[in-house]
N, C-alpha and C. Protein backbone atom coordinates (compact mmCIF):
# COMPACT_ATOMS: atom_id res chain seq x y z
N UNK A 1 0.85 -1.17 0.00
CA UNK A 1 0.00 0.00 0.00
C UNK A 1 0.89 1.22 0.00
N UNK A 2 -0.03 2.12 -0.83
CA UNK A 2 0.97 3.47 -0.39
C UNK A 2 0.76 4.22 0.25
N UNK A 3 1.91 5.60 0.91
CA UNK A 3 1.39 6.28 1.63
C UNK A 3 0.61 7.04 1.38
N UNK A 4 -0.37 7.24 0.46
CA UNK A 4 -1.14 8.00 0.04
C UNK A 4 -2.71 7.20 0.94
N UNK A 5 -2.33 6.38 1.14
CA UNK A 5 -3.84 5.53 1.80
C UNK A 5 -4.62 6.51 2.80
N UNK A 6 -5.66 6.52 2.98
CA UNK A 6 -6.48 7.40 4.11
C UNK A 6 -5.91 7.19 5.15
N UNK A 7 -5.88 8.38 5.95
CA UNK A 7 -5.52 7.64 7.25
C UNK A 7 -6.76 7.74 8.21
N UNK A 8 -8.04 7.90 7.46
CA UNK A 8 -9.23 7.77 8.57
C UNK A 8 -9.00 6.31 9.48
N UNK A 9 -9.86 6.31 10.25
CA UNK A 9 -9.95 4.87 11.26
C UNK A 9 -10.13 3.65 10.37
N UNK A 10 -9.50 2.81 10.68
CA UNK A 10 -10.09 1.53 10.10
C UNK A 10 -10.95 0.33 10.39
N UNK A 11 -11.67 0.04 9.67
CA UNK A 11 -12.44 -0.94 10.90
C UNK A 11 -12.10 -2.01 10.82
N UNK A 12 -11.64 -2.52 12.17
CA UNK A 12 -10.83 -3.61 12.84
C UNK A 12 -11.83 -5.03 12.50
N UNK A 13 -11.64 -6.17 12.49
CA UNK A 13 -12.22 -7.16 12.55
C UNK A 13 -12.73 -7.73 13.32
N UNK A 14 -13.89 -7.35 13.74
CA UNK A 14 -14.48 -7.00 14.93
C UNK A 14 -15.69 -7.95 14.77
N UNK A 15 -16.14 -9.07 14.27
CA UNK A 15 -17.30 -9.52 13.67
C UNK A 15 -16.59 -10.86 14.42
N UNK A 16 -17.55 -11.65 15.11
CA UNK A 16 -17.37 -13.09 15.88
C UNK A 16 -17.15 -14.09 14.82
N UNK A 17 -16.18 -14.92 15.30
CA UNK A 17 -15.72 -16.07 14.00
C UNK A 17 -14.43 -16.49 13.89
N UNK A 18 -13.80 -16.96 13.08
CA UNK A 18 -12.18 -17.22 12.88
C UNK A 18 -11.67 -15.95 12.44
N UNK A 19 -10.02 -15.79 13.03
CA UNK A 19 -10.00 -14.48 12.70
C UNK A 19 -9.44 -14.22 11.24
N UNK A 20 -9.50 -15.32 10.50
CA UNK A 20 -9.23 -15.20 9.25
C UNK A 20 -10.52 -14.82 8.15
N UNK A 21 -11.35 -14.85 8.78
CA UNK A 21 -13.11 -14.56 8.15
C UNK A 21 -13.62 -13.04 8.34
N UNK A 22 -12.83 -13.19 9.64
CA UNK A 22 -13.11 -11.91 10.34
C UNK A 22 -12.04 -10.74 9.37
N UNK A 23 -10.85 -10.90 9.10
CA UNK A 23 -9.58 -10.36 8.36
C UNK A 23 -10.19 -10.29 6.90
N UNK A 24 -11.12 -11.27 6.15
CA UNK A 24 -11.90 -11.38 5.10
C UNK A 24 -12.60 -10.45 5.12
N UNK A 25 -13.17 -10.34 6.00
CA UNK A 25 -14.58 -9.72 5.72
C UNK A 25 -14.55 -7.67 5.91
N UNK A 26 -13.23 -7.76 6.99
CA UNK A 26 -13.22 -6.42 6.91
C UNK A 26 -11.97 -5.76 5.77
N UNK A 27 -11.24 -6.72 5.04
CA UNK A 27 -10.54 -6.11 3.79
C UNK A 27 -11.70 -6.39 2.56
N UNK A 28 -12.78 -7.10 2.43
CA UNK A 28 -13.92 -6.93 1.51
C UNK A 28 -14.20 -4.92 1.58
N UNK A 29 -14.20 -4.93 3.10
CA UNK A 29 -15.27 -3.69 3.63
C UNK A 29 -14.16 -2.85 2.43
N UNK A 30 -13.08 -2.97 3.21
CA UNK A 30 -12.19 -1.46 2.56
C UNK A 30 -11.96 -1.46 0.97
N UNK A 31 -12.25 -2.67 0.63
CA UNK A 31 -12.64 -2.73 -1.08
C UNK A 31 -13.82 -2.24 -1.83
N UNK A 32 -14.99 -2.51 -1.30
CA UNK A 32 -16.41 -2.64 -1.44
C UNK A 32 -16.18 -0.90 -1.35
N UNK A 33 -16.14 -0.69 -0.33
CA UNK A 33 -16.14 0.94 -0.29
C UNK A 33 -15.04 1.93 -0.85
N UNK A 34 -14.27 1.05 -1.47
CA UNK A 34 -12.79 2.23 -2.22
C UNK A 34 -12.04 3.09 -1.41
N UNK A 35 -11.81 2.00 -0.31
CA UNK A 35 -10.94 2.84 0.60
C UNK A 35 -9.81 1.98 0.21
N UNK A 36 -10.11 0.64 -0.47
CA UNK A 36 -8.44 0.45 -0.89
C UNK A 36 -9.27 -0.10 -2.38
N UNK A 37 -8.57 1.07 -3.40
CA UNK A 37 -9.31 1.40 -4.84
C UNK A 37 -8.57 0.27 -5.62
N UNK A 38 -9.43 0.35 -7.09
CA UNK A 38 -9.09 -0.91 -7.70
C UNK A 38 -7.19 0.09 -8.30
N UNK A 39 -6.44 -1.41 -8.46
CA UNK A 39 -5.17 -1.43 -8.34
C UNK A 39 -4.74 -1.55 -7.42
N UNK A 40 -4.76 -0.93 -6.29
CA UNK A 40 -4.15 -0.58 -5.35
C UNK A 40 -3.28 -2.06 -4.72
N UNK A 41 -2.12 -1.85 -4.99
CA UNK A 41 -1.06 -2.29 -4.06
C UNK A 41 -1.36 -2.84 -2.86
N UNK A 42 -1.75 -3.92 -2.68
CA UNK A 42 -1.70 -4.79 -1.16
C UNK A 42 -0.43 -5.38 -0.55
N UNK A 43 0.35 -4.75 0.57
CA UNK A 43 1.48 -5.39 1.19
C UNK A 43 0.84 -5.50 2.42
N UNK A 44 1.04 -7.16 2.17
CA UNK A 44 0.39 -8.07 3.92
C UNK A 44 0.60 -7.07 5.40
N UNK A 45 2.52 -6.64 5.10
CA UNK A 45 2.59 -6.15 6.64
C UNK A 45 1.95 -4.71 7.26
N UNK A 46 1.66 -4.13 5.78
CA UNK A 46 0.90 -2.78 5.90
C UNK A 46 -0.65 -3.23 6.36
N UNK A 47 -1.44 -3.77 6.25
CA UNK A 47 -2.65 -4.21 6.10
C UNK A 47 -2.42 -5.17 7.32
N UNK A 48 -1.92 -5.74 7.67
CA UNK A 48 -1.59 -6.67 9.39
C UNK A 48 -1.45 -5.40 10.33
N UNK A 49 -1.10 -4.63 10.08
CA UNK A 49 -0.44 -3.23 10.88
C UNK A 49 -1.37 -2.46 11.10
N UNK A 50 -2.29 -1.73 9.86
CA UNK A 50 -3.79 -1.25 9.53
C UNK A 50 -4.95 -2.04 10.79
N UNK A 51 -5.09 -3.38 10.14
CA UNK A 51 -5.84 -4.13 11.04
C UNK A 51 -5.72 -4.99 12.37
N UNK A 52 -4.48 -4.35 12.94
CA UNK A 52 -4.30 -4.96 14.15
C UNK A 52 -3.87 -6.56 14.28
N UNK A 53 -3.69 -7.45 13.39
CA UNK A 53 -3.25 -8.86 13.51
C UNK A 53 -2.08 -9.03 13.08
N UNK A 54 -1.48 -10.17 12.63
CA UNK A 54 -0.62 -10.84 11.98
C UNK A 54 -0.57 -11.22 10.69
N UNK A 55 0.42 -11.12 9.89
CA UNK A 55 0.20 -11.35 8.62
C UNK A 55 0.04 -12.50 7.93
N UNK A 56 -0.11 -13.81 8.72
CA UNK A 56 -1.10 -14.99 8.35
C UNK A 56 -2.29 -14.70 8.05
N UNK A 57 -2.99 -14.56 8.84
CA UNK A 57 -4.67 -14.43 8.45
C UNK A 57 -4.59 -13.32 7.29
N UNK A 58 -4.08 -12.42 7.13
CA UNK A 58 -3.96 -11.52 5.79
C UNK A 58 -3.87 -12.21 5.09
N UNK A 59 -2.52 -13.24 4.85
CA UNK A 59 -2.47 -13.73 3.80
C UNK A 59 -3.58 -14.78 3.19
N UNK A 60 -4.09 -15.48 4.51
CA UNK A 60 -4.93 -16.17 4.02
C UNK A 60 -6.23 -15.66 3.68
N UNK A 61 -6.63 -14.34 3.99
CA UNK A 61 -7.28 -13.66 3.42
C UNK A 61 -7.59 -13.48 2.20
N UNK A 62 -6.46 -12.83 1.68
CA UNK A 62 -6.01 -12.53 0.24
C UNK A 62 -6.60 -13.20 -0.55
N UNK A 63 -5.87 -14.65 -0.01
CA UNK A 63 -5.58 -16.07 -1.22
C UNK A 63 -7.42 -16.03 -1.44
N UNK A 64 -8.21 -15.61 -0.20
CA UNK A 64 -9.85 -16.30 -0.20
C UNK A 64 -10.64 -15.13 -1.45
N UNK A 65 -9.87 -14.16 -1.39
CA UNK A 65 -10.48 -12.34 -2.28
C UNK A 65 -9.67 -12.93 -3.45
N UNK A 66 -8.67 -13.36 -3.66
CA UNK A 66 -8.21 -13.78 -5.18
C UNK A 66 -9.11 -14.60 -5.59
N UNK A 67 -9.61 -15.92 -4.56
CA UNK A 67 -10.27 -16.51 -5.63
C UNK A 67 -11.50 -16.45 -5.66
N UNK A 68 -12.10 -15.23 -4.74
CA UNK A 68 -13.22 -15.07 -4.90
C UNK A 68 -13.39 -13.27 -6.34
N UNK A 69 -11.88 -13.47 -6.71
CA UNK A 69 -12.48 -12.16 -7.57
C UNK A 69 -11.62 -11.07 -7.06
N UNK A 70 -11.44 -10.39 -6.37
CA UNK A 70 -11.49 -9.47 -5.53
C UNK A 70 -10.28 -8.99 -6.03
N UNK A 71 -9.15 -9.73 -5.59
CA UNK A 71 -7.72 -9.48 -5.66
C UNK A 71 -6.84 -9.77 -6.45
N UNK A 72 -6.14 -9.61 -7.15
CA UNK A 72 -4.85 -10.53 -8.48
C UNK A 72 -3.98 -10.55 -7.26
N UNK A 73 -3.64 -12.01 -7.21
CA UNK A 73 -2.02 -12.48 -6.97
C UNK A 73 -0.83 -12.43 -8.13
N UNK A 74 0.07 -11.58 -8.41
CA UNK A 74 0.85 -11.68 -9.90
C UNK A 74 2.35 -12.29 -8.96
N UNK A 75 2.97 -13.42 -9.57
CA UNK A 75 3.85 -13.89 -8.71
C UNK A 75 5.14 -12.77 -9.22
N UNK A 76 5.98 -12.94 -8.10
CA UNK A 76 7.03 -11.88 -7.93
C UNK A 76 6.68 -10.05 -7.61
N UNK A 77 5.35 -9.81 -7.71
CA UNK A 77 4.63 -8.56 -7.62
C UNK A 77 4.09 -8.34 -6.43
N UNK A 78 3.41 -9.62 -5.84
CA UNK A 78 2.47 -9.29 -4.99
C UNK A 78 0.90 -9.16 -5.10
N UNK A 79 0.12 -8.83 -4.22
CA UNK A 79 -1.35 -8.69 -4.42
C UNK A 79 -2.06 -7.10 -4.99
N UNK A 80 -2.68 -6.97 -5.50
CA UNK A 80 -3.43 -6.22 -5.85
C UNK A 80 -5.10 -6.22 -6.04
N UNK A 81 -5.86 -4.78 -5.41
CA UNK A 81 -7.43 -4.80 -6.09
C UNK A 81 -7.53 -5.02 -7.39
N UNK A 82 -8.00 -5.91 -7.73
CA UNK A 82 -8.59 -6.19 -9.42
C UNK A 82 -9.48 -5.07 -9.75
N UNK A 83 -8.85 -4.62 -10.85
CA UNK A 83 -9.38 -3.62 -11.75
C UNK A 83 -10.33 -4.31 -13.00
N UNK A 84 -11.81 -4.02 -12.79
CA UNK A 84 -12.35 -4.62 -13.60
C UNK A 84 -12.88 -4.65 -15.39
N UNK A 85 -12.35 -5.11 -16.03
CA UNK A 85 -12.48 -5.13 -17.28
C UNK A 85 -14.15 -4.37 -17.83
N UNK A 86 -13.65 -3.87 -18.71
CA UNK A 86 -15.04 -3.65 -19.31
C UNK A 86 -16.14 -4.65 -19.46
N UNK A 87 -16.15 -5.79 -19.73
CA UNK A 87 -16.89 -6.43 -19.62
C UNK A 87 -17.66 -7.07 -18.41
N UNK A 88 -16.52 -7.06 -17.66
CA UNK A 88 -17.42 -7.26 -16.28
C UNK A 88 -17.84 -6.55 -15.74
N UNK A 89 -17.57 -5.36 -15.99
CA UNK A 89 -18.33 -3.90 -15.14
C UNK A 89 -19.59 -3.89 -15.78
N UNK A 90 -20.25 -4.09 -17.06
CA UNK A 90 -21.48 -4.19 -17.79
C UNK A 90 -22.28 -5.43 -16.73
N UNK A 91 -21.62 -6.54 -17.21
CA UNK A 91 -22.51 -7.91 -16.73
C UNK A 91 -22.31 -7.49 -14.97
N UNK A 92 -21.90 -7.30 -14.34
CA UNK A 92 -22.04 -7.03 -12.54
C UNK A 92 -23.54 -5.70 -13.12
N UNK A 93 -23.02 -4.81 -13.47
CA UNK A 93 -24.09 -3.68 -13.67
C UNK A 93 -25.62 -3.73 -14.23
N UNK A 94 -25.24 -4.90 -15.14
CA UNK A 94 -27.02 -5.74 -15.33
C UNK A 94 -27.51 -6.69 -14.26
N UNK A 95 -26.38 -7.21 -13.77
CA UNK A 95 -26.90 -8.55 -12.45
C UNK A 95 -27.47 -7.20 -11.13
N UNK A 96 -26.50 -6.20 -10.99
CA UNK A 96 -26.85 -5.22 -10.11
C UNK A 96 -28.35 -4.83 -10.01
N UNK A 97 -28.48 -4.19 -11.12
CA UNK A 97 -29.78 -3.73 -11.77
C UNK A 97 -30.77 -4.36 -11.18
N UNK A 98 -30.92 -5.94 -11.70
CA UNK A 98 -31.94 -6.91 -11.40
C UNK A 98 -32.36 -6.42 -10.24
N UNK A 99 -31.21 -6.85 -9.68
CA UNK A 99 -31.27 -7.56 -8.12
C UNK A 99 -31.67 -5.99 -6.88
N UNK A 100 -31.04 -4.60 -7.51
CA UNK A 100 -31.67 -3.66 -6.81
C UNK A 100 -32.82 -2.92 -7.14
N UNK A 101 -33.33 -3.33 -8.35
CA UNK A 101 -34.58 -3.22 -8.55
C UNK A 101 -36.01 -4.08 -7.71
N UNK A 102 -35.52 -4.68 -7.30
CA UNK A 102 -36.26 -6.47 -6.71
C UNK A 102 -36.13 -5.50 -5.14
N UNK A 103 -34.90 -5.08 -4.92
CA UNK A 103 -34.30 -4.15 -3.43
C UNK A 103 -35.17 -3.16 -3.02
N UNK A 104 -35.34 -2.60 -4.37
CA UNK A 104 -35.90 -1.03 -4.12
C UNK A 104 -37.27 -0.95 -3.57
N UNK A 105 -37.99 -2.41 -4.48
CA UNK A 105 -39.17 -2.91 -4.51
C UNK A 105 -40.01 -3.34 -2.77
N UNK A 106 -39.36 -3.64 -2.47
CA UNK A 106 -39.09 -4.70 -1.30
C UNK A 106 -38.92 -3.75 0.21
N UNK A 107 -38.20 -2.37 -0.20
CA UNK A 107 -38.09 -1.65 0.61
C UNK A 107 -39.02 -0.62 0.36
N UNK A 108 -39.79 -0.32 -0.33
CA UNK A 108 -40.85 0.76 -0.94
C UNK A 108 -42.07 0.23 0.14
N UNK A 109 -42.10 -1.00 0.19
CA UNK A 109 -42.69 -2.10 0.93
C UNK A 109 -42.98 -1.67 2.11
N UNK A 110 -41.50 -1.91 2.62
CA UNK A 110 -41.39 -2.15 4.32
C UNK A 110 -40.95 -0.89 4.77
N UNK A 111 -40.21 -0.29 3.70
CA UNK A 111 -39.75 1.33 4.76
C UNK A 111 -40.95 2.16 5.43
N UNK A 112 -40.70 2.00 6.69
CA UNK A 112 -41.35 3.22 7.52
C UNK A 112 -41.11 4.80 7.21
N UNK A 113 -41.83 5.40 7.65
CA UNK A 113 -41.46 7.20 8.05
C UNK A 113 -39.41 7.13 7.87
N UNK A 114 -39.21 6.62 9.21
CA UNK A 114 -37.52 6.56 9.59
C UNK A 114 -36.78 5.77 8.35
N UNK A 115 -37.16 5.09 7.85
CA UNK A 115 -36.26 4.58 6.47
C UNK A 115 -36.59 5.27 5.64
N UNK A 116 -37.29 6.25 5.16
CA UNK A 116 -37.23 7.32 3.95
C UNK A 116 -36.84 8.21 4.23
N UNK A 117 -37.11 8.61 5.79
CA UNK A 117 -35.73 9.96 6.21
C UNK A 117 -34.53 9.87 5.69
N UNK A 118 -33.98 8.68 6.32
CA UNK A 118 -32.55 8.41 6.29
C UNK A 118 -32.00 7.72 4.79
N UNK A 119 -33.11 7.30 4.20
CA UNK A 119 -32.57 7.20 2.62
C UNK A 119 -32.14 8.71 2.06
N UNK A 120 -33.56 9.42 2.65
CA UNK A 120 -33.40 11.00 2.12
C UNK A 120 -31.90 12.13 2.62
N UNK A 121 -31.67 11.65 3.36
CA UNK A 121 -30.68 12.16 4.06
C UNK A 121 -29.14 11.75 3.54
N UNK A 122 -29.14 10.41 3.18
CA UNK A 122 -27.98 9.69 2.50
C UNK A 122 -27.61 10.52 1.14
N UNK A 123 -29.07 10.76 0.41
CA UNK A 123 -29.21 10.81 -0.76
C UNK A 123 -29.03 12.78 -0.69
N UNK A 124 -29.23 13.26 -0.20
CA UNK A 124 -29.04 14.93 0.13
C UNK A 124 -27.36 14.58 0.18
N UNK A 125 -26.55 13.98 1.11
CA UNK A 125 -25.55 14.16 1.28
C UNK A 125 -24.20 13.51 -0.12
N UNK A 126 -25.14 12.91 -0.65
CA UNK A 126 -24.24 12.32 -1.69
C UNK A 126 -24.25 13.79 -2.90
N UNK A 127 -25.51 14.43 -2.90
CA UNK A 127 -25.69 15.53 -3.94
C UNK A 127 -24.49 16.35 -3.25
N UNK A 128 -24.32 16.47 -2.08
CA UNK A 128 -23.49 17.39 -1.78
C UNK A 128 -22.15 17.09 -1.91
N UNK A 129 -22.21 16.18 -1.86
CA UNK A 129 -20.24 15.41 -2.05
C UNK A 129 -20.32 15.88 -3.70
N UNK A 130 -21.32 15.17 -4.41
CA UNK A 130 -20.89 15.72 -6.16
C UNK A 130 -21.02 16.79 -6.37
N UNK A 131 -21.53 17.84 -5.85
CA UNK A 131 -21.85 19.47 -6.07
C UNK A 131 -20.36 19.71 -5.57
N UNK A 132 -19.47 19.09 -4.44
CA UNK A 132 -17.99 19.48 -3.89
C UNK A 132 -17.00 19.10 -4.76
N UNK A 133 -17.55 18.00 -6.35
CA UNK A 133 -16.48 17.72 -6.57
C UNK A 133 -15.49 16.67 -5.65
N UNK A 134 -15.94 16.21 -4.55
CA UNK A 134 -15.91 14.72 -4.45
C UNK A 134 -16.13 13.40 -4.35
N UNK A 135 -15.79 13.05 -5.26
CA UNK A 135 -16.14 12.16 -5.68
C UNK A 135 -15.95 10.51 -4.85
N UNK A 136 -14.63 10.37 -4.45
CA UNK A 136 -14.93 9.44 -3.15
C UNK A 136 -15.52 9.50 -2.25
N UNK A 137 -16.07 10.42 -1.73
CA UNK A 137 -17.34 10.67 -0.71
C UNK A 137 -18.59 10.72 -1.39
N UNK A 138 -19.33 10.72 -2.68
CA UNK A 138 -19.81 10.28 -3.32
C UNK A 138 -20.03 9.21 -3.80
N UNK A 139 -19.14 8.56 -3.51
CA UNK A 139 -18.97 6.69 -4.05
C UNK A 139 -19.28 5.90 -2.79
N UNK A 140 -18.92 6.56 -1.60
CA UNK A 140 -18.73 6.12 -0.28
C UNK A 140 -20.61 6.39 0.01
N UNK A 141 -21.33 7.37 -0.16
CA UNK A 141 -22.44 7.69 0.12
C UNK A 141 -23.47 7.06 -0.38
N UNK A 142 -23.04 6.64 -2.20
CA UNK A 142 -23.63 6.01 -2.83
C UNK A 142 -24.47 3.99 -2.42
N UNK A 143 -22.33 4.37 -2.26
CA UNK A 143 -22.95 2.28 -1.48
C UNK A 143 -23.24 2.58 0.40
N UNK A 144 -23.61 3.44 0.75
CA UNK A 144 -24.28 3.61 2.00
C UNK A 144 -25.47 3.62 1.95
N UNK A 145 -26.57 4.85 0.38
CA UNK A 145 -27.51 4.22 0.28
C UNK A 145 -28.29 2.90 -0.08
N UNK A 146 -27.31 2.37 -0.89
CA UNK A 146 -28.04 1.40 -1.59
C UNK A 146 -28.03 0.18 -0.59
N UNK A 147 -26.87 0.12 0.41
CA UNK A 147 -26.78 -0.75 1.45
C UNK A 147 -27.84 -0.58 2.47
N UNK A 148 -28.65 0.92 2.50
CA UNK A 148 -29.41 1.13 3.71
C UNK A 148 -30.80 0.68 2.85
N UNK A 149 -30.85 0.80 1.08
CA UNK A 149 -32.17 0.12 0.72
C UNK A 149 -31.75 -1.43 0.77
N UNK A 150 -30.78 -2.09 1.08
CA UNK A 150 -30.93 -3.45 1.13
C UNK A 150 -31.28 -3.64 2.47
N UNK A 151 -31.04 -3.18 3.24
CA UNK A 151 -31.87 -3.42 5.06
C UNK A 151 -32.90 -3.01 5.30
N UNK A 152 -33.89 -2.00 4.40
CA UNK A 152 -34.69 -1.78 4.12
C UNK A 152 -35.42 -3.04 3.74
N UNK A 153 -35.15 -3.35 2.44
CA UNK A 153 -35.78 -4.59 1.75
C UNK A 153 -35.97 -5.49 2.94
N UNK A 154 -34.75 -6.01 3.80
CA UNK A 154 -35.70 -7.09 4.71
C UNK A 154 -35.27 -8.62 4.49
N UNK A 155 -34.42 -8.65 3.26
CA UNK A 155 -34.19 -10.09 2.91
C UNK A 155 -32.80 -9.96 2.40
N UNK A 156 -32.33 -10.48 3.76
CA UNK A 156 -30.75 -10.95 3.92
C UNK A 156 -29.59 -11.60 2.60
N UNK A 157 -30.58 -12.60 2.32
CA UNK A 157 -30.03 -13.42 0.65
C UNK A 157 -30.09 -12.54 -0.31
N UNK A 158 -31.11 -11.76 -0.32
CA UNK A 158 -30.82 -10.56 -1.12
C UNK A 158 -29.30 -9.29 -1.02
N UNK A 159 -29.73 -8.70 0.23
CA UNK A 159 -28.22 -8.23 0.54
C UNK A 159 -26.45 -8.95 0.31
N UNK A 160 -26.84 -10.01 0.48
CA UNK A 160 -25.66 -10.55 0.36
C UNK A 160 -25.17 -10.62 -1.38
């Protein structure tokens, strides 16, 4: 990683389980949300250091985000966020579609008063990150709403 990385807080692996699931699940987070952007340079001891463990469970981390997609292993290089091809950014963006359309549906449903506030509120603050011209706080706001219409919706298999 470089020093250019945020230095906001990171969130620790804090979720009950092996702590290699747990090490999974919160380097998904910092992917999912582009706090570690596609390309980006993964060195185990930076990211063991970041998240408070040892650089086993990182690694075995990794190996689980490579083959789930996530990460390129290039031998002699090291790990990296996979930068996604044009083609897969289309086909994820039609499977997306489906599946948050079915979301939106589902939460139109069940949202109370308090879940259209706080959609409304997500959605005010993302206009304001793109009216600032930023755009990672815009990306960051974006998958905050769409994550708050999947808890909305109500159906877990869906979110996932």
């Amino acid at each position: 990683m470089s020093t250019e990385s945020p230095t906001s807080a990171v969130p620790g692996p804090w979720r009950p389980g092996p702590l290699r699931d747990r090490v999974h699940e919160a380097l998904l987070d910092l992917i999912t949300s582009r706090a570690l952007p596609p390309g980006r340079h993964l060195v185990e001891s930076d990211l063991a250091r970041r998240l408070g463990v040892s650089r086993q469970p990182v690694r075995e981390a990794l190996q689980r985000l490579s083959t789930e997609g996530w990460v390129d292993l290039r031998p002699a290089q090291g790990a990296f966020v996979h930068v996604p091809t044009p083609a897969e950014a289309e086909q994820l963006g039609i499977v997306r579609t489906l599946l948050e359309g079915e979301a939106a549906r589902l939460a139109a449903a069940a949202a109370g008063p308090e879940g259209v506030r706080a959609l409304e509120e997500l959605c005010a603050a993302g206009e304001r990150a793109v009216a600032a011209g930023e755009a990672d706080g815009a990306v960051a706001l974006a998958a905050r709403f769409h994550a708050k219409v999947m808890e909305l919706a109500g159906n877990a298999v869906l979110a996932e």
